[in-house]
Structures are given as structure tokens and as C-alpha cells.
Protein backbone atom coordinates (compact mmCIF):
# COMPACT_ATOMS: atom_id res chain seq x y z
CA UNK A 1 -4.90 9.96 11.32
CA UNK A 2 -3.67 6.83 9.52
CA UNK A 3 -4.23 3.34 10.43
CA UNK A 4 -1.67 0.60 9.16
CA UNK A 5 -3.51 -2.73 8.02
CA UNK A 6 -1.44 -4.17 10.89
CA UNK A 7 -3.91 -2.06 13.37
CA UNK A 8 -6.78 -2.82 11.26
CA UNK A 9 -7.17 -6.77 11.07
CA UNK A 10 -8.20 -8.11 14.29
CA UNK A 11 -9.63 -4.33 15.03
CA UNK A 12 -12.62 -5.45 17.68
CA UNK A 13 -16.48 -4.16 15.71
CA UNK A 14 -18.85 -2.46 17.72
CA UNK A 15 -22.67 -1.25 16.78
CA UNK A 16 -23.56 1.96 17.90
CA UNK A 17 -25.53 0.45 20.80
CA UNK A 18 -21.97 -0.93 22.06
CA UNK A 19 -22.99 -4.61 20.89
CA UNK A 20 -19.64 -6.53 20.08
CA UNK A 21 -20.09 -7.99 16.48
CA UNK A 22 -16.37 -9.49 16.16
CA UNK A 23 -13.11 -8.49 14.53
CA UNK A 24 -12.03 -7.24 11.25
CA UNK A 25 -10.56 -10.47 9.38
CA UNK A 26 -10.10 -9.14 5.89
CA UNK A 27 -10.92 -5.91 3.65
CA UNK A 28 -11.01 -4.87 -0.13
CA UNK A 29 -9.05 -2.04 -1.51
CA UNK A 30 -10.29 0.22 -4.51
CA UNK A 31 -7.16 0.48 -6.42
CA UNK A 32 -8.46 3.36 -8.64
CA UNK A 33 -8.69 5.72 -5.39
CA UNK A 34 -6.98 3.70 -2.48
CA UNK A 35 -9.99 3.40 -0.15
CA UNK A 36 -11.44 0.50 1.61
CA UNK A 37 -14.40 -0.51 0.17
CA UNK A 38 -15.54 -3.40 2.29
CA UNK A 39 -14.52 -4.73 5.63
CA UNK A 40 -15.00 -8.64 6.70
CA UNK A 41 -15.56 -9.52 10.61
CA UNK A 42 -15.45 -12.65 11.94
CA UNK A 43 -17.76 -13.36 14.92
CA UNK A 44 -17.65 -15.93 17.43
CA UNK A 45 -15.68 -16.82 20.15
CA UNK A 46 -13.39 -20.30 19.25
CA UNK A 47 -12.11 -20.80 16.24
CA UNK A 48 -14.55 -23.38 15.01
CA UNK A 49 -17.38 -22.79 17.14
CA UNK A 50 -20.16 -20.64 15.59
CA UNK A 51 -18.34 -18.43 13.30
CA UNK A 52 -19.82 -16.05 10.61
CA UNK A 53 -17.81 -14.01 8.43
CA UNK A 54 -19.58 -10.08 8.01
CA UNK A 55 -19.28 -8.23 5.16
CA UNK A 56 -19.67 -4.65 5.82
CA UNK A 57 -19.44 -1.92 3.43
CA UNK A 58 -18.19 1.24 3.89
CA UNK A 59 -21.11 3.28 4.03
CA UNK A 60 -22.14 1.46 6.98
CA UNK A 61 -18.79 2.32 9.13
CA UNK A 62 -19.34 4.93 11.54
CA UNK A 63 -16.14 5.64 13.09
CA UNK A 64 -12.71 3.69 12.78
CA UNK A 65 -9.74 4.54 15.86
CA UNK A 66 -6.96 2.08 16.79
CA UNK A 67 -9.15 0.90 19.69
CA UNK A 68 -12.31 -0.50 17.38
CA UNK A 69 -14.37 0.16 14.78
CA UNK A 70 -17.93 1.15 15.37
CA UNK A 71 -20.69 0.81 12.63
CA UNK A 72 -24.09 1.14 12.49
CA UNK A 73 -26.96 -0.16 14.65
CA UNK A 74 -28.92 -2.30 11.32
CA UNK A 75 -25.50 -3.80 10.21
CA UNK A 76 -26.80 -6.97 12.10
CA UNK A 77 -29.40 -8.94 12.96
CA UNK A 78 -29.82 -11.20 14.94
CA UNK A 79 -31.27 -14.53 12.53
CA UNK A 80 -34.84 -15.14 13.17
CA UNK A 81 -35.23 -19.26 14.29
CA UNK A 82 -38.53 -20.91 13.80
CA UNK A 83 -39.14 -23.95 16.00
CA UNK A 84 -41.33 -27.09 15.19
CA UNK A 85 -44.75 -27.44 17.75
CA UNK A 86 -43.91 -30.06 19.67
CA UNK A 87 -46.33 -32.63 19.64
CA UNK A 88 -47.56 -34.77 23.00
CA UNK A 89 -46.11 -38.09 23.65
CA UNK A 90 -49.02 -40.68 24.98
């Protein structure tokens, strides 16, 4: 099966567990043998609010169809926050 690059940006990016990481933005092509190498997904919601930009490699992709893209499970996680004790007010 082929997929035009047309299909491909905008392709919604699942994990394995079904978790909905975003949609392909952008990719990188290894001229030498033609294959994608890399594929960039933008997460968030509104343009502007809370965006990251993926960058998954190929090794990581599990299955690509015109419907989505689905990669694996420890492509991401979740960032770790630390919060400051609060201290008592008097």
C-alpha cells in the first residue's frame, strides 16, 4: 500500500495503548533509499495552547494506514512536575 504525503501530514498518532499523542506535522526523507526516517507530531489541542512538537523515529512506528499511525507504548512520557512544599501562612 502507498500513502501520499497528502494522507500523511495531519495523520492522527496513536500509542499502542490507544493514547492520542497528536498529528504528523512534518517528516524527513533519506534520499539515498527514499524512506522516512523521522516523523514530527504536534500535540495539543489550539494552535497556541500547549503545543509540543514529537520527533519520532522510525524504529519506533508500529503500524502506518490512512486512518492513523500507531507507535509504540515508551514513545512518550508524560513530563514528571515537581511542586514547591507549601509553607503555612500565620
Amino acid at each position: 500500500m502507498q500513502i501520499s504525503s497528502s494522507d500523511l501530514v495531519n495523520l492522527p498518532v496513536y500509542t499502542e495503548n490507544g493514547r492520542n499523542l497528536g498529528r504528523i506535522d512534518a517528516f524527513d526523507i533519506d534520499v539515498d533509499s527514499g524512506s522516512i526516517t523521522k516523523y514530527y507530531v504536534k500535540t495539543g489541542l489550539i494552535k497556541g495552547l500547549w503545543h509540543q512538537r514529537l520527533m519520532i523515529d522510525k524504529s519506533e512506528v508500529v503500524s502506518v494506514s490512512k486512518e492513523k499511525m500507531i507507535v509504540k507504548d515508551n514513545v512518550y512520557r508524560e513530563p514528571v512536575r515537581k511542586f514547591k512544599a507549601a509553607g503555612m501562612v500565620s
